[in-house]
C-alpha atoms as a PDB file:
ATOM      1  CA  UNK A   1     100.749 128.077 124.657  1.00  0.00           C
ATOM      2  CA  UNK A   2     102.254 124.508 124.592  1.00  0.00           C
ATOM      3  CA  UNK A   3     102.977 123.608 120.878  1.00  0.00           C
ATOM      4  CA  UNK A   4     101.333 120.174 119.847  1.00  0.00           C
ATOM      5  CA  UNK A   5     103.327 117.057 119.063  1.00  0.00           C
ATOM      6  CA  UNK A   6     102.200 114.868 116.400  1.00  0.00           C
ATOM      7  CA  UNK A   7     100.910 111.575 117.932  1.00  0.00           C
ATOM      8  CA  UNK A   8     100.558 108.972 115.524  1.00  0.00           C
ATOM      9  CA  UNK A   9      98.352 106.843 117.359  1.00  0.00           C
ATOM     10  CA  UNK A  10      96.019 110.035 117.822  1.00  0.00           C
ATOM     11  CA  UNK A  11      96.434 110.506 114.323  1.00  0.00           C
ATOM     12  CA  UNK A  12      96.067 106.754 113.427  1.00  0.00           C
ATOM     13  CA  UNK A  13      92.385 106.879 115.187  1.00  0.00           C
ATOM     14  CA  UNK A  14      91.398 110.183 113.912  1.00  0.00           C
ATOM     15  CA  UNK A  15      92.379 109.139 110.452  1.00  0.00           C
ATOM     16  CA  UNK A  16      94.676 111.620 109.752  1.00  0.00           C
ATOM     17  CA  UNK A  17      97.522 109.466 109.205  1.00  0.00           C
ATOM     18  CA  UNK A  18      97.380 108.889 105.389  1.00  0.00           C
ATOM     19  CA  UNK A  19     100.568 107.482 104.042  1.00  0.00           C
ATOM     20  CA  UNK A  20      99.023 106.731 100.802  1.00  0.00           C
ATOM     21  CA  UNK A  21      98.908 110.463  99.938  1.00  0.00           C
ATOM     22  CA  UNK A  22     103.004 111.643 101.145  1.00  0.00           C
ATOM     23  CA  UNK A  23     104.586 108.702  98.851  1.00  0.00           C
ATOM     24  CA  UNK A  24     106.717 109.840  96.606  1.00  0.00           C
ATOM     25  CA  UNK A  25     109.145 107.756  94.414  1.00  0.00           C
ATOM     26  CA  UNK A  26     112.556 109.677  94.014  1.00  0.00           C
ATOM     27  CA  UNK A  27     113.470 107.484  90.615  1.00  0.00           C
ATOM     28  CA  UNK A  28     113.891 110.150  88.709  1.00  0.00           C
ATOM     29  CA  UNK A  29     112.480 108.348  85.700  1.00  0.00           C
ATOM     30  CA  UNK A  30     108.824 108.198  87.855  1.00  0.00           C
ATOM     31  CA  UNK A  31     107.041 111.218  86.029  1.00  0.00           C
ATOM     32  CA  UNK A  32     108.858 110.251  83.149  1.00  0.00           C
ATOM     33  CA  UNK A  33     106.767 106.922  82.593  1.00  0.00           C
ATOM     34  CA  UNK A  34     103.817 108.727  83.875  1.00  0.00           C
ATOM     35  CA  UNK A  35     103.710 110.386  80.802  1.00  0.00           C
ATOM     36  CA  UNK A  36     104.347 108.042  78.983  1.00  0.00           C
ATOM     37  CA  UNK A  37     101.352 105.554  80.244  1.00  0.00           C
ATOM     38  CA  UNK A  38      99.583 108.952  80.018  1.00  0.00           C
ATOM     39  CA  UNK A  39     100.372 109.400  76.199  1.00  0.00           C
ATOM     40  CA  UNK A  40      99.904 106.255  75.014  1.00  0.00           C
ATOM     41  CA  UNK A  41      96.475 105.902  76.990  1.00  0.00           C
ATOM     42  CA  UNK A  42      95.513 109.000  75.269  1.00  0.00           C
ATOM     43  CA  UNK A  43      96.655 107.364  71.741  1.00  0.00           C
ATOM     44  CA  UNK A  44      94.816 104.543  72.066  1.00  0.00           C
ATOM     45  CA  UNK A  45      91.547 106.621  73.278  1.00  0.00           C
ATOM     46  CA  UNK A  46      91.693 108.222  69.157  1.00  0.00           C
ATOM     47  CA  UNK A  47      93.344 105.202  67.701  1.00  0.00           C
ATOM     48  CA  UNK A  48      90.742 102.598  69.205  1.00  0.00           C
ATOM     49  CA  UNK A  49      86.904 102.161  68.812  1.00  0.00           C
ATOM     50  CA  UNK A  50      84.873 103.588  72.296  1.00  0.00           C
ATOM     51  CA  UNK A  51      84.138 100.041  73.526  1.00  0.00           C
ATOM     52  CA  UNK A  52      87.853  98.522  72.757  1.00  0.00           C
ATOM     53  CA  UNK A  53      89.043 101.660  74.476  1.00  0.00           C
ATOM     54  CA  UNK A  54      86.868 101.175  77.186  1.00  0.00           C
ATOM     55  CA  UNK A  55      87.380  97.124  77.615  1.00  0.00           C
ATOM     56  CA  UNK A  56      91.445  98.603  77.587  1.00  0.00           C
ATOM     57  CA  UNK A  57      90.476 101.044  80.704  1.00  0.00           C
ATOM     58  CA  UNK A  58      88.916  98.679  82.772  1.00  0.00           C
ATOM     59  CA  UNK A  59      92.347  96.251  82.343  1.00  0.00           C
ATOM     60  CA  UNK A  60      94.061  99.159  83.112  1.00  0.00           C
ATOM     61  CA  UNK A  61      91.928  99.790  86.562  1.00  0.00           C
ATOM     62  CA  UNK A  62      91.997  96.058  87.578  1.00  0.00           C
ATOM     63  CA  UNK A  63      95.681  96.203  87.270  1.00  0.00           C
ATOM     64  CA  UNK A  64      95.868  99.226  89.799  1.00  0.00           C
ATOM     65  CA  UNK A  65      93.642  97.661  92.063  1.00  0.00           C
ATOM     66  CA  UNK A  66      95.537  94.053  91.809  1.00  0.00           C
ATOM     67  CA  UNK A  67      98.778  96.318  92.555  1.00  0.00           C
ATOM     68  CA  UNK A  68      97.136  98.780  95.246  1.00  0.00           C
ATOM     69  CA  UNK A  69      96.548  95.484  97.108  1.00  0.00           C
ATOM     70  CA  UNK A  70     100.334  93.702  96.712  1.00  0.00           C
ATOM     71  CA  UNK A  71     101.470  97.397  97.791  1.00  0.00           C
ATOM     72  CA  UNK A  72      99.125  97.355 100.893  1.00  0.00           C
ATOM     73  CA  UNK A  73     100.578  93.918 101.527  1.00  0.00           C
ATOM     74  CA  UNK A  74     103.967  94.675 101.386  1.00  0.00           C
ATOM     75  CA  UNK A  75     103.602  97.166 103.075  1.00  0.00           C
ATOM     76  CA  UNK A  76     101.992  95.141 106.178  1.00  0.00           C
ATOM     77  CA  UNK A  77     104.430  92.546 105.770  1.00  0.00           C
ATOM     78  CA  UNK A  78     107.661  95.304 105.845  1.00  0.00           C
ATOM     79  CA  UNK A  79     105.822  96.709 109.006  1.00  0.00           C
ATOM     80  CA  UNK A  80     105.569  93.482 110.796  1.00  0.00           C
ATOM     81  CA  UNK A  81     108.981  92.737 110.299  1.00  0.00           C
ATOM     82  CA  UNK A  82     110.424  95.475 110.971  1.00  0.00           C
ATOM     83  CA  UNK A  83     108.168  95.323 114.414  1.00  0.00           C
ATOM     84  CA  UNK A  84     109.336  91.774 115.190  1.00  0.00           C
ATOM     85  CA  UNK A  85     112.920  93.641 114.527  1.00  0.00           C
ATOM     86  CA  UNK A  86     112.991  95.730 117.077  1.00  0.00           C
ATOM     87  CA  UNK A  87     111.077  93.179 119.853  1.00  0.00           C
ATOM     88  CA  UNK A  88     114.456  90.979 118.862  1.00  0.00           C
ATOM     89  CA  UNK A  89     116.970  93.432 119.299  1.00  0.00           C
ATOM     90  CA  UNK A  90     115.551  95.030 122.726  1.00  0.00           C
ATOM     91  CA  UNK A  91     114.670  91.363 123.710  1.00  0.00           C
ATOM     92  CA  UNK A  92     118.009  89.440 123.193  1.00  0.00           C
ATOM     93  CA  UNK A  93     120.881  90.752 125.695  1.00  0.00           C
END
């Protein structure tokens, strides 16, 4: 039995390709501030009333929504380049 390759077009289509979920930052102070957004969130929730705490979650959403976007972005505009990279380099003699 032939083994199967992994063809990332096939897998583009099929939606298996999900970068999104195999990024992992190697700063090794990344779980480090983790828990620290994780423990002062979790101060706030017993130091704050509900509906301060809850006006301070929704911040903290629209600010990972306003990133998840400049990350998508960069990340198109790192692709593209690095596409018009290699159209230069096997273009040019």
């Amino acid at each position: 039995m032939k083994d199967k390759v992994s063809n990332l077009i096939e897998d583009l289509f099929h939606g298996k390709l999900r970068l999104d979920e195999s990024i992992h930052p190697e700063q090794a102070e990344y779980q480090e501030i983790n828990r620290q957004i994780s423990d002062l969130m979790q101060d706030y929730k017993t130091q704050l009333a509900e509906n301060e705490y809850d006006a301070l979650e929704q911040l903290v959403d629209l600010i990972g929504q306003s990133t998840s976007m400049y990350v998508e972005a960069a990340f198109e505009k790192g692709f593209r380049t690095g596409g018009k990279l290699i159209i230069e380099v096997l273009c040019k003699p």
